[in-house]
Protein backbone atom coordinates (compact mmCIF):
# COMPACT_ATOMS: atom_id res chain seq x y z
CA UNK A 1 -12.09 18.16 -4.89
CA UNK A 2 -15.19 18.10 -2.27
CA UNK A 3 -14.73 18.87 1.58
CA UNK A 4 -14.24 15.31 2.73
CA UNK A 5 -11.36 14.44 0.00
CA UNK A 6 -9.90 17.29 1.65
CA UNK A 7 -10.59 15.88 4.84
CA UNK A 8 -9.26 12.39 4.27
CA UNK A 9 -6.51 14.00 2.91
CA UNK A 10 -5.45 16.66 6.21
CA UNK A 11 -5.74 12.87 8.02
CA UNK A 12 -3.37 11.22 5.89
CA UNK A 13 -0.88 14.52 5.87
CA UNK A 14 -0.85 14.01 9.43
CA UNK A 15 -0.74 10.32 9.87
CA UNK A 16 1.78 9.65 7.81
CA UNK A 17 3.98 12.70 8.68
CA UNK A 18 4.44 11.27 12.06
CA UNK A 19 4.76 7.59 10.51
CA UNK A 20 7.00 8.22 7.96
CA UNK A 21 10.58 7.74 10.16
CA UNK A 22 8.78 4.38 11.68
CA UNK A 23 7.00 3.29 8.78
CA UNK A 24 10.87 3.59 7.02
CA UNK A 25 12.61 1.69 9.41
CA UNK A 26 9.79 -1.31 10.23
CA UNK A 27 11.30 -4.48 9.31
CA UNK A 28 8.43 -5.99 8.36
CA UNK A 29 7.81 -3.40 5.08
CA UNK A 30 11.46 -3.84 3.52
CA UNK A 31 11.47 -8.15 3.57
CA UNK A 32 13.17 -9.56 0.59
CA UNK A 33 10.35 -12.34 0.18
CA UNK A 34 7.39 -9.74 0.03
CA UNK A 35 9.68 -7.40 -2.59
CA UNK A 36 10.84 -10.21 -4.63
CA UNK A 37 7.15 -11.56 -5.22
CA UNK A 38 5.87 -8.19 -5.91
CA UNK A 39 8.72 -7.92 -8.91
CA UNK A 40 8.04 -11.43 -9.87
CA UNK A 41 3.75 -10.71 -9.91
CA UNK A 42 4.26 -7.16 -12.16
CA UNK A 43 7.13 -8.69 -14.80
CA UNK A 44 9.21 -5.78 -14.42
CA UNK A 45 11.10 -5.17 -17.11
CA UNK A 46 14.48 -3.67 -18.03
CA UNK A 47 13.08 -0.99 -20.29
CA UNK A 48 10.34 -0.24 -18.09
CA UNK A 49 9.54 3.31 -16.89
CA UNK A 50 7.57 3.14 -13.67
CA UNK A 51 5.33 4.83 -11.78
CA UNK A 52 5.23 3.93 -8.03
CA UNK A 53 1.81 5.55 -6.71
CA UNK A 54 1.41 6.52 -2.73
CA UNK A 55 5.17 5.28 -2.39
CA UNK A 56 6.00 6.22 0.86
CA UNK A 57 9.74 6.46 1.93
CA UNK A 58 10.46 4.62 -1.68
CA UNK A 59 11.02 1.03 -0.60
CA UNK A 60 8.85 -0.24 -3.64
CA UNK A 61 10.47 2.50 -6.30
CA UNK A 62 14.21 1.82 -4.76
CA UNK A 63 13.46 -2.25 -5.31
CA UNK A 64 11.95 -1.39 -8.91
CA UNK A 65 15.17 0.92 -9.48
CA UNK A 66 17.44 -1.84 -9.12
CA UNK A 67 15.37 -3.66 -12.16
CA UNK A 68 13.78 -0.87 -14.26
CA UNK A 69 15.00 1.54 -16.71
CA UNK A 70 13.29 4.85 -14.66
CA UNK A 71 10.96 5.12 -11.94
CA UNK A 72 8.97 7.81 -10.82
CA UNK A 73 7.70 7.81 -6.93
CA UNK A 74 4.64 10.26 -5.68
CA UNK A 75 3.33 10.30 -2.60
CA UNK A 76 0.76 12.97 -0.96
CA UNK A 77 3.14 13.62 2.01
CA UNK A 78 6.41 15.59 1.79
CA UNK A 79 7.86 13.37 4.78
CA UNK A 80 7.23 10.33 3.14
CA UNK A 81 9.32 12.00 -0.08
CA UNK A 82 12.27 12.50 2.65
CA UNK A 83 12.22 9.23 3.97
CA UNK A 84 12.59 8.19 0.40
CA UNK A 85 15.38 10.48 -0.49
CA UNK A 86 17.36 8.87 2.15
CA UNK A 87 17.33 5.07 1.11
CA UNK A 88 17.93 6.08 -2.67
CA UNK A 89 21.49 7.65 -1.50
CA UNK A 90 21.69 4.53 0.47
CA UNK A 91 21.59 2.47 -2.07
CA UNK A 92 23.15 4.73 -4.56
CA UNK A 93 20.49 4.77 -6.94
CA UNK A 94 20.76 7.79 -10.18
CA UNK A 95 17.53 6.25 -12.05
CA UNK A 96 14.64 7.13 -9.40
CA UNK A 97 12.56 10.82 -8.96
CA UNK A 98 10.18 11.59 -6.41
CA UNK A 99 6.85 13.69 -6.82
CA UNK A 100 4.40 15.16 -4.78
CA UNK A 101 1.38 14.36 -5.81
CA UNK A 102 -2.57 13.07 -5.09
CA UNK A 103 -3.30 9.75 -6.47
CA UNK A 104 -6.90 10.85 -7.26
CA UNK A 105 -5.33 13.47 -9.95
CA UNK A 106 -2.23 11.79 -10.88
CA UNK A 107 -0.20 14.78 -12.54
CA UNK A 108 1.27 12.85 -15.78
CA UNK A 109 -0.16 12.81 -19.44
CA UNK A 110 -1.90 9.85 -20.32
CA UNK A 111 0.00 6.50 -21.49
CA UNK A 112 3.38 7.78 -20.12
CA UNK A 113 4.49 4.88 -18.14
CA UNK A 114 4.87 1.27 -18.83
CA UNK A 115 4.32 -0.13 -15.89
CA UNK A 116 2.34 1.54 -12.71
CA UNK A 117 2.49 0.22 -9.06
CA UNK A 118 1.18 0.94 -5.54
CA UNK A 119 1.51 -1.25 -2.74
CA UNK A 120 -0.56 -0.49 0.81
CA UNK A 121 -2.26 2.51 -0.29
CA UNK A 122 -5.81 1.17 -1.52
CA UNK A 123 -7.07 0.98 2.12
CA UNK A 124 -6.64 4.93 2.64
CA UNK A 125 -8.24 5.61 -0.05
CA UNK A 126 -11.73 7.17 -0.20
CA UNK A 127 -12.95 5.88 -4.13
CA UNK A 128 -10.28 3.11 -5.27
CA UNK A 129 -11.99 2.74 -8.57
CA UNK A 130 -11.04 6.16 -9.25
CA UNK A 131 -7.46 5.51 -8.85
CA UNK A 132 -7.79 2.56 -10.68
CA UNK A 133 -8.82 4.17 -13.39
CA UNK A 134 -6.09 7.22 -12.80
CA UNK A 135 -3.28 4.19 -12.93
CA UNK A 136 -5.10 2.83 -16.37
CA UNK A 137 -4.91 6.25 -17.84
CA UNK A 138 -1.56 7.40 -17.28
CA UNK A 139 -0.10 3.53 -18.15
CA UNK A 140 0.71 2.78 -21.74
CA UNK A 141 -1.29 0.23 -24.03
CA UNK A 142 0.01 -3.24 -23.57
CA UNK A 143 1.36 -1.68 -20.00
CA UNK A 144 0.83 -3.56 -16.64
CA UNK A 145 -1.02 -2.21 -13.70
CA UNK A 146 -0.40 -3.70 -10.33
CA UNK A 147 -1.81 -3.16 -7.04
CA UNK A 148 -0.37 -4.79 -3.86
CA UNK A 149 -2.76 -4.22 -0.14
CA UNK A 150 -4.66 -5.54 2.67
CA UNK A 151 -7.85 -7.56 1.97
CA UNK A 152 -9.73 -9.25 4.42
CA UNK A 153 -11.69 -11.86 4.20
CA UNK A 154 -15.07 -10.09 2.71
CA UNK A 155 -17.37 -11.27 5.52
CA UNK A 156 -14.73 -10.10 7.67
CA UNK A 157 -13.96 -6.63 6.07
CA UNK A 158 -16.03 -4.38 8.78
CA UNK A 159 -14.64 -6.00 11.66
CA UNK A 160 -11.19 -5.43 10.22
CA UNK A 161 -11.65 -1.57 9.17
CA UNK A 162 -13.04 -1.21 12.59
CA UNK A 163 -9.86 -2.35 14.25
CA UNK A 164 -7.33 -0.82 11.92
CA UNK A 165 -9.34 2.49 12.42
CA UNK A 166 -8.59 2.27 16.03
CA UNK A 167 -4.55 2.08 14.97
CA UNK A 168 -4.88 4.76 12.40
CA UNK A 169 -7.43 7.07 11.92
CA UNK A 170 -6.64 7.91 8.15
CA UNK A 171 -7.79 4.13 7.31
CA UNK A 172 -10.62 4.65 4.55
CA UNK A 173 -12.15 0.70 4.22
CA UNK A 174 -9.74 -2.40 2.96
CA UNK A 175 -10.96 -4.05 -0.20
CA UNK A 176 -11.73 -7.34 -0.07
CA UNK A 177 -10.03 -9.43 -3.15
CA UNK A 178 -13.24 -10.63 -5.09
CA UNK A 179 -14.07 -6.62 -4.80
CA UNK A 180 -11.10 -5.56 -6.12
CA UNK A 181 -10.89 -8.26 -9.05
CA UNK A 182 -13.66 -6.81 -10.20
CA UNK A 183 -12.89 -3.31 -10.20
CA UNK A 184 -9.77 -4.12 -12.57
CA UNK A 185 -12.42 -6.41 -14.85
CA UNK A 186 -14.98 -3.00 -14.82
CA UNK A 187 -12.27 -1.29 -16.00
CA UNK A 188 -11.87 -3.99 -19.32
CA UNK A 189 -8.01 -5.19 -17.43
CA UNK A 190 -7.19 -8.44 -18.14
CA UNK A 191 -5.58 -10.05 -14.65
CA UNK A 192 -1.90 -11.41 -15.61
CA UNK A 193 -0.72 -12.20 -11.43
CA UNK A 194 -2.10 -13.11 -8.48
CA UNK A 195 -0.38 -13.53 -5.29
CA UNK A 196 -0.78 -13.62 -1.91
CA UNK A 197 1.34 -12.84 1.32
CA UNK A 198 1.08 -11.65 4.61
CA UNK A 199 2.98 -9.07 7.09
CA UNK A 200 3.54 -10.73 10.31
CA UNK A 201 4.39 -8.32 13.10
CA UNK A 202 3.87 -7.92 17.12
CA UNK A 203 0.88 -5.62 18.26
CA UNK A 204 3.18 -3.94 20.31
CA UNK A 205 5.84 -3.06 17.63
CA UNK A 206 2.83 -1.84 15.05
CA UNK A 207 1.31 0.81 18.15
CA UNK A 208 5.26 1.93 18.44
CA UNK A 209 4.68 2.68 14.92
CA UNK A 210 1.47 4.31 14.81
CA UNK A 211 -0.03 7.36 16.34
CA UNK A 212 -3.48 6.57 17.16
CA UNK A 213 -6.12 8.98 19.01
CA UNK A 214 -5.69 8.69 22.60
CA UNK A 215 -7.21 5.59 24.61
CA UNK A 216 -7.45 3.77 21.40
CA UNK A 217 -4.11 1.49 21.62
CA UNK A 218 -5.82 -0.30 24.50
CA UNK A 219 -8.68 -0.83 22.97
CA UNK A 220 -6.76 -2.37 19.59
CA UNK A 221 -4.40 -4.38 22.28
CA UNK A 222 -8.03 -5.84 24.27
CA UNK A 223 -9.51 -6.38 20.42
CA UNK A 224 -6.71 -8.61 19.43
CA UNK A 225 -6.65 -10.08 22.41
CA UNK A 226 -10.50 -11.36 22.18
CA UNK A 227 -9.97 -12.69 18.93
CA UNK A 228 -6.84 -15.08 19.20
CA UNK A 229 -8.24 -18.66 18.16
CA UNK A 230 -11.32 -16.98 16.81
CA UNK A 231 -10.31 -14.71 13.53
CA UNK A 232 -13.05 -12.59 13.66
CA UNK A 233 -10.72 -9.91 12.24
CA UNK A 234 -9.25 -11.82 9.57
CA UNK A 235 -5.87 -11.50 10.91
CA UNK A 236 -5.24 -14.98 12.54
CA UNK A 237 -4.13 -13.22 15.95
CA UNK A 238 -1.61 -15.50 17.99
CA UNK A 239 0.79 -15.40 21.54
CA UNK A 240 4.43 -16.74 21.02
CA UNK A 241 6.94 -16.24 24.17
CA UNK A 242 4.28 -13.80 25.68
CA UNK A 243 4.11 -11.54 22.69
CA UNK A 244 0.59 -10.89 21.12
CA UNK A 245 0.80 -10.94 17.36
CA UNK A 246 -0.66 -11.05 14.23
CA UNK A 247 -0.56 -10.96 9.91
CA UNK A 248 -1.94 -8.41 7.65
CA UNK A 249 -3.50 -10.69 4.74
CA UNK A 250 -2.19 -9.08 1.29
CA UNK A 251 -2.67 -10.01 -1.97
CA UNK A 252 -0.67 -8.48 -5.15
CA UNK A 253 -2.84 -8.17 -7.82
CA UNK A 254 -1.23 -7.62 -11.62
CA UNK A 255 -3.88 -6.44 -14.82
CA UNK A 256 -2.27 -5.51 -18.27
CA UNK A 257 -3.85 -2.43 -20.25
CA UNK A 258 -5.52 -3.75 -23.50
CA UNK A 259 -2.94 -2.40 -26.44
């Protein structure tokens, strides 16, 4: 692992340590809608084992759980692995383990899950094709892969990264959808789902969540600002009852492993 893996990944331990409580809790991660299409878009199964990669405080595993034979959920940051611990005695769920792990050396033999997931996590990372191809490897033959994140318009893509780099400094770069179809087809995946969403929220609620570097929160809240009406960003920035807000574009993308 070179010096600025290591690097992106001290950002992300630290990032996400102090998000993990607020990313838990933030409505706008846990809506039925958004859960329900990414269950729908990978064909979970009942016999599936899963793999949930970068999962965070476990909302994606927990939803899989309540479909899915076993799930496995590994994240880089031991916070994130509380967090999760706490909604899977919440919701009283035996078939779900948690795992530290880095998704860049996924620590599983190869073709030992059925289907493998991770939602919001392709934007931190530094080389996406390489996880790509660490989700193909440890996912059995006929298996699906599925991958659910941000992507910006592609003309758009700098202008985003800039901004969300200003809210969190362990973004890497968000990859635009064409770009990321054609990772999976690189990779010999044929594409099974394709679906789109977005996650609506206030500016001011996403800084309560976040722990940007100081002086940067004003300079995200003047950003969005300048680009209501315009979409520079690609996030179609509005005001409703005095409240500055805006939607993360995501699309869910589903490939199945040839057999």
């Amino acid at each position: 692992m070179d010096r600025s893996h290591v690097e992106h990944n001290e950002r992300i331990l630290s990032q996400f340590t102090l998000q993990a409580v607020p990313f838990a809790q933030a409505p706008s991660h846990s809506t039925e809608d958004s859960l329900r299409l990414l269950l729908e878009t990978a064909q979970v199964q009942g016999s599936d084992e899963v793999l949930d990669i970068a999962c965070g405080p476990g909302i994606v595993s927990c939803a899989f759980a309540g479909v899915a034979k076993w799930v496995v959920g590994m994240d880089l940051v031991p916070a994130m692995i509380e967090q999760a611990r706490v909604l899977q005695d919440e919701k009283g769920l035996a078939n779900v383990e948690w795992r530290l792990g880095d998704a860049t050396q996924l620590p599983f033999p190869d073709n030992s899950f059925d289907l493998v997931v991770t939602r919001y996590s392709f934007h931190h990372l530094m080389d996406p094709r390489a996880v790509l191809r660490e989700m193909l490897r440890v996912c059995r033959p006929g298996g699906r892969v599925v991958v659910n994140d941000v992507t910006p318009e592609p003309e758009k893509g700098a202008a985003y990264d800039a901004m969300e780099t200003l809210r969190d400094p362990s973004h890497a770069r968000a990859v635009p959808l064409p770009e990321l179809l054609e990772l999976g087809r690189q990779l010999g995946l044929a594409e099974i789902g394709l679906a789109f969403h977005r996650v609506d929220t206030s500016v001011e609620a996403l800084l309560g969540a976040s722990f940007p570097n100081p002086g940067d929160a004003e300079k995200l809240r003047t950003l969005i600002q300048g680009d209501v009406g315009v979409d520079r960003l690609s996030i179609q920035a509005y005001e409703r009852d005095g409240e500055l807000r805006f939607g993360f574009p995501c699309s869910m993308v589903a490939w199945r492993k040839p057999e």
